[in-house]
C-alpha atoms as a PDB file:
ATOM      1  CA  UNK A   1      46.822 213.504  37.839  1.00  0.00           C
ATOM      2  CA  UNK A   2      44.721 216.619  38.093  1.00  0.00           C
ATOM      3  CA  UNK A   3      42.955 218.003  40.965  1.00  0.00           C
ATOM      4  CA  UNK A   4      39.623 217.744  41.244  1.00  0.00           C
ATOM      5  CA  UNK A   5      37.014 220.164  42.313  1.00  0.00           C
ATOM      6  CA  UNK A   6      33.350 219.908  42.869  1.00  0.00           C
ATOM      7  CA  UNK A   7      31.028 223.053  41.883  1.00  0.00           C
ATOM      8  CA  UNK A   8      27.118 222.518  42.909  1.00  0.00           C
ATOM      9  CA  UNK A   9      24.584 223.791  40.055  1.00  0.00           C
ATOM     10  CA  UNK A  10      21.079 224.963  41.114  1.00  0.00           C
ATOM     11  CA  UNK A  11      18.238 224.428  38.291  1.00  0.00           C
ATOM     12  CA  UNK A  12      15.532 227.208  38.781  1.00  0.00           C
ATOM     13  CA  UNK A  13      11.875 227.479  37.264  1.00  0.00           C
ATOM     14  CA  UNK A  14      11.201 225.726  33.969  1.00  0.00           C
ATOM     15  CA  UNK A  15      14.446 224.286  34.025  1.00  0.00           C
ATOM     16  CA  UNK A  16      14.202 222.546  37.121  1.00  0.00           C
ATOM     17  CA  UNK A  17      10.401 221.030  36.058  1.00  0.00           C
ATOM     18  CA  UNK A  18      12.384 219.591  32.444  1.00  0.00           C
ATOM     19  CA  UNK A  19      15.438 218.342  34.517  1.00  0.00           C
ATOM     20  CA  UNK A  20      13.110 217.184  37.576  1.00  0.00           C
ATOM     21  CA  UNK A  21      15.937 217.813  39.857  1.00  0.00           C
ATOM     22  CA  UNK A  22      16.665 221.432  42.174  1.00  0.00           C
ATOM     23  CA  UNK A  23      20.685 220.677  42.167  1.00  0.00           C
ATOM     24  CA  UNK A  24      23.437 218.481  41.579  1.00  0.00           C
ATOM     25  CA  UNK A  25      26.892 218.194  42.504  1.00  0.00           C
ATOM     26  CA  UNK A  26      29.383 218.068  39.779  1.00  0.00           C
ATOM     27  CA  UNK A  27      33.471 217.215  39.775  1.00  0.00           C
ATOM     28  CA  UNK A  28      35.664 219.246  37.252  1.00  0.00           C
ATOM     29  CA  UNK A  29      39.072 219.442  36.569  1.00  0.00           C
ATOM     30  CA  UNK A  30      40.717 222.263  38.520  1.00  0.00           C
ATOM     31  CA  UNK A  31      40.949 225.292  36.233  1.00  0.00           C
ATOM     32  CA  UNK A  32      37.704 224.567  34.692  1.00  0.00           C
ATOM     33  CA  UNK A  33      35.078 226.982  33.322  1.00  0.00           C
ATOM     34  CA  UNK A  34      31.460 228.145  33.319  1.00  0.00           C
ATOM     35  CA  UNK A  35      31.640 226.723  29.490  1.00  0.00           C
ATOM     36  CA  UNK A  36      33.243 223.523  31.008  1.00  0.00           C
ATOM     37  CA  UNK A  37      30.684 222.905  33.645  1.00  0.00           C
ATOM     38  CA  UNK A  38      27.979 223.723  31.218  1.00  0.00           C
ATOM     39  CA  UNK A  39      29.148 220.919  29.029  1.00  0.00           C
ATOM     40  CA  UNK A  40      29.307 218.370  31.793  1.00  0.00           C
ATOM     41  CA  UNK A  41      26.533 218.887  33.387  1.00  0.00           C
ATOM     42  CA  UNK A  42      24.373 218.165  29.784  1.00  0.00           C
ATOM     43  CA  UNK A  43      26.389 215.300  28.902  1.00  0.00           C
ATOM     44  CA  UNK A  44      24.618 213.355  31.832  1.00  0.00           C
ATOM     45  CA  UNK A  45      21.482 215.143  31.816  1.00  0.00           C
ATOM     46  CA  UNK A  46      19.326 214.865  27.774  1.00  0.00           C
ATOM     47  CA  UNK A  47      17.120 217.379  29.407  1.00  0.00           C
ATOM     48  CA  UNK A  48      19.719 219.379  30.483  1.00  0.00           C
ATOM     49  CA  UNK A  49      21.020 219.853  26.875  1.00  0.00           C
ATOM     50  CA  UNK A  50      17.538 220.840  25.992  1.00  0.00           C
ATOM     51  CA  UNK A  51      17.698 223.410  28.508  1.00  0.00           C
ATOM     52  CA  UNK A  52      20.619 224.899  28.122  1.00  0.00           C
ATOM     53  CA  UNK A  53      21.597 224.487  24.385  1.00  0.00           C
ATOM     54  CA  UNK A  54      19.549 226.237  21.534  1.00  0.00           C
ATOM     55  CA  UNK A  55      19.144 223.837  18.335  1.00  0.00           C
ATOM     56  CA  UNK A  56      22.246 225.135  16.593  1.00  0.00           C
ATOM     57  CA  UNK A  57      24.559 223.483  20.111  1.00  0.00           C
ATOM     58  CA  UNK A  58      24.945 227.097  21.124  1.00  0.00           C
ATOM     59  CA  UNK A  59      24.462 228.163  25.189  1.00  0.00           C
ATOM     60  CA  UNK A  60      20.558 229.918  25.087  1.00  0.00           C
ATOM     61  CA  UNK A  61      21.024 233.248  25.570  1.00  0.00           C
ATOM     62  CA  UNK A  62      18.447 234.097  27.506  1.00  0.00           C
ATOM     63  CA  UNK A  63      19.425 232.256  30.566  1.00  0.00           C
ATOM     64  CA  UNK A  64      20.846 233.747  33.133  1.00  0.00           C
ATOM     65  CA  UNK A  65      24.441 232.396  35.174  1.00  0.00           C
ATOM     66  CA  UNK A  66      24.693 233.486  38.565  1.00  0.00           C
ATOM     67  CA  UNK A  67      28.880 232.215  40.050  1.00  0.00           C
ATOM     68  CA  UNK A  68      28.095 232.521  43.857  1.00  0.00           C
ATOM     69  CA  UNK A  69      25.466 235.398  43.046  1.00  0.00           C
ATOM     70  CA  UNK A  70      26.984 237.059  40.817  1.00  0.00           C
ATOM     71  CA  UNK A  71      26.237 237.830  36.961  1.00  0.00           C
ATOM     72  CA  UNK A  72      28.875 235.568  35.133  1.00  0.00           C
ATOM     73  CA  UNK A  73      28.750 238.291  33.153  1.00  0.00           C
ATOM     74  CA  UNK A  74      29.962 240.771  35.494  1.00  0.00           C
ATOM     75  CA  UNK A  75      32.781 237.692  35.759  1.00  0.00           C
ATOM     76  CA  UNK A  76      33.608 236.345  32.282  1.00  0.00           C
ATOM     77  CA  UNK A  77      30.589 235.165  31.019  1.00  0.00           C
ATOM     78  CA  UNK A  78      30.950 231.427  29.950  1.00  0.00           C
ATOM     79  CA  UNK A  79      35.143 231.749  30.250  1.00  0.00           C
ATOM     80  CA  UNK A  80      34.548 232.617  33.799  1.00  0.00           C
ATOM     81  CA  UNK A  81      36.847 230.789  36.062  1.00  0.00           C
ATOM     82  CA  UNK A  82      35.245 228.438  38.640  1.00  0.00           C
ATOM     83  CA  UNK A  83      36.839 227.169  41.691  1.00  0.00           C
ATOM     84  CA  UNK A  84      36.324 223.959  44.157  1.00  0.00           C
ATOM     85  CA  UNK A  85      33.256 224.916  46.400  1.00  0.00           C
ATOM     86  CA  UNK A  86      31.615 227.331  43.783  1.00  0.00           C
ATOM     87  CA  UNK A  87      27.427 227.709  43.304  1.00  0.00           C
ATOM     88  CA  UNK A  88      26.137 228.226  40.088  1.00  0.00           C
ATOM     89  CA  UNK A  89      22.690 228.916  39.525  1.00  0.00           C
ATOM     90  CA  UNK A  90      21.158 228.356  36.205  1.00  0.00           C
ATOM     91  CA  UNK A  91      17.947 230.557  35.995  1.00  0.00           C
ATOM     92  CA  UNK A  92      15.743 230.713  32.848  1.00  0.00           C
ATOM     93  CA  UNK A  93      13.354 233.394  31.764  1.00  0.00           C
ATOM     94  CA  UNK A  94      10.673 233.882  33.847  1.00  0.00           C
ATOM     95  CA  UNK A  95       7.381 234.703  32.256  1.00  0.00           C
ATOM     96  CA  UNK A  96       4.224 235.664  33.669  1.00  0.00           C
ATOM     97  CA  UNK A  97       0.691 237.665  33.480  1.00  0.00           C
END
């Protein structure tokens, strides 16, 4: 059997108004990924999906990933690693004027 780990995600902005949540706790397979968790976490959620997922199925762009405030890019983008205990937060595009 494989380990489990649990990663928390924090929704920020517009993304938190569509999912109409601020986190949520989610249990991966040890090993697992940013692309992993990503996956997960819009298989429960439809508005997740929406969120995260252009309409061709691939991750939006022009979200940001912060791994326990840092740039998943600076980390591996969506390959980065995650580990038991890990924060992601998922922040959108802010707009304003």
């Amino acid at each position: 059997m494989t380990p489990l780990m649990r990663v928390k995600v924090r929704f920020f902005a517009s993304l938190r108004e569509l999912i109409g949540k601020r986190e949520e706790l989610v249990e991966l397979k040890e090993g697992a990924n940013l692309a992993m968790l990503l996956s997960e976490v819009s298989r429960c959620e439809e508005g997740v999906f929406r969120g995260l997922y252009d309409e061709a199925g691939n991750i939006n762009d022009s979200l940001q990933f912060l791994i326990n405030g840092i740039s998943a890019r600076d980390v591996g983008g969506i390959a980065a690693l995650l580990r038991d205990g890990d924060i992601v937060a998922i922040i959108p595009p802010v707009g304003g004027g």
